[in-house]
Protein backbone atom coordinates (compact mmCIF):
# COMPACT_ATOMS: atom_id res chain seq x y z
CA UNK A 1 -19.96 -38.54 17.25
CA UNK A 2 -18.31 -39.72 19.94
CA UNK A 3 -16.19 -37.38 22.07
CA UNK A 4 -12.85 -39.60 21.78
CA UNK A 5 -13.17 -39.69 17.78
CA UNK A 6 -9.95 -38.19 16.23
CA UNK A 7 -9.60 -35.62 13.42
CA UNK A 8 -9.51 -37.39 9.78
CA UNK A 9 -6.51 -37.13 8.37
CA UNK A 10 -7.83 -35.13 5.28
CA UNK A 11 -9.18 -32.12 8.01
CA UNK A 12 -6.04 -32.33 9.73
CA UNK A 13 -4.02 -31.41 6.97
CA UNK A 14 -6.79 -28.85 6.02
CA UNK A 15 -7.01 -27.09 8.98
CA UNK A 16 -2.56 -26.74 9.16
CA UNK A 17 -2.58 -24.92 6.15
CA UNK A 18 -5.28 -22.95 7.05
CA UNK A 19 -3.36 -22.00 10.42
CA UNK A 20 -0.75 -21.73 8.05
CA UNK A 21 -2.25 -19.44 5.58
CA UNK A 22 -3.15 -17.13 8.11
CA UNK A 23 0.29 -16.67 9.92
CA UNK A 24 1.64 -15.47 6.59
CA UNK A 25 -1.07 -13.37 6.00
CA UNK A 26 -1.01 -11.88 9.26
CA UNK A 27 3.26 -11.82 8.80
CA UNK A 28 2.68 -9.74 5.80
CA UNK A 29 0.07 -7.48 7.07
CA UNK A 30 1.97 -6.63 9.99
CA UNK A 31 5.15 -5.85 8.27
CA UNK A 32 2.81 -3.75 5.72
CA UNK A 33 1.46 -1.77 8.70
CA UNK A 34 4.96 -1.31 10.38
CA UNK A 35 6.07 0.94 7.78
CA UNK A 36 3.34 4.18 7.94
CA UNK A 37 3.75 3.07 11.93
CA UNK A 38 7.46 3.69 12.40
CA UNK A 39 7.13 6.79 9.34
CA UNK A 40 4.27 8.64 11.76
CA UNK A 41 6.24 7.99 14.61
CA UNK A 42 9.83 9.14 12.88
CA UNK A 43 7.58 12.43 11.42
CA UNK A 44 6.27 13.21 14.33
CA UNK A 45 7.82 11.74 17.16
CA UNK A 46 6.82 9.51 20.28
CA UNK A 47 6.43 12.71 22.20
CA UNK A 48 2.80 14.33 20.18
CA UNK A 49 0.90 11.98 21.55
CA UNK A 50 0.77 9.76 18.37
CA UNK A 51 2.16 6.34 19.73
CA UNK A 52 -1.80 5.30 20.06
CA UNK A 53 -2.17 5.92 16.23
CA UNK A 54 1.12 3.98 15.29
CA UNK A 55 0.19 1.03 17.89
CA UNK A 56 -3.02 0.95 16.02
CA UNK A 57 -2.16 0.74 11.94
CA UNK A 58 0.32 -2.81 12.90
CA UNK A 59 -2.53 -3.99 15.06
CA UNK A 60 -4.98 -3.41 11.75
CA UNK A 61 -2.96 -4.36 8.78
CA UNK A 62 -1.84 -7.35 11.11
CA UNK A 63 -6.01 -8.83 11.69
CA UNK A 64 -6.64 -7.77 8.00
CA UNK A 65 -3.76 -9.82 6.74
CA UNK A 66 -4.59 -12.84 8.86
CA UNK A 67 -8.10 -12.52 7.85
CA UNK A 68 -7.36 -12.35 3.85
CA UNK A 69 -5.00 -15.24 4.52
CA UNK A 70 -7.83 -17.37 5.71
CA UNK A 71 -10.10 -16.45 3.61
CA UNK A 72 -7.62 -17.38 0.51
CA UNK A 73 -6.97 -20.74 2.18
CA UNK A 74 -10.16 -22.12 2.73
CA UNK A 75 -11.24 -20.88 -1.51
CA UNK A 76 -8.40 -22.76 -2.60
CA UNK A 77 -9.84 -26.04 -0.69
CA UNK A 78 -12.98 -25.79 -2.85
């Protein structure tokens, strides 16, 4: 395939609400993770030495949700 050739149509559209999928996944995860996040941190405050642990759960629930959106999208292509 030449290296000029354009995306078809029919992947273009494909791969959008793929990228699309995974933004609201990764929306939803990160909003699901901000909630222990900002409880640890209101429990225990910034001072403990926690912030690492709160910095961490958004950053996980965030790559999980994008993941599990992605994955979703591309089964409901088949």
């Amino acid at each position: 395939m030449p290296s000029t050739a354009r995306i078809a149509p029919v992947t273009a559209g494909r791969q959008t609400a793929k990228s699309s999928a995974g933004v609201v996944g990764g929306v939803i995860g990160l909003l699901v993770g901000l909630v222990p996040a900002l409880l640890i941190l209101y429990i225990y405050g910034a001072e403990r030495g926690i912030k690492a642990i709160a910095l961490t759960v958004p950053i996980a629930t965030f790559t999980t949700g994008l993941l599990i959106g992605l994955v979703k999208a591309k089964r409901e292509w088949k």
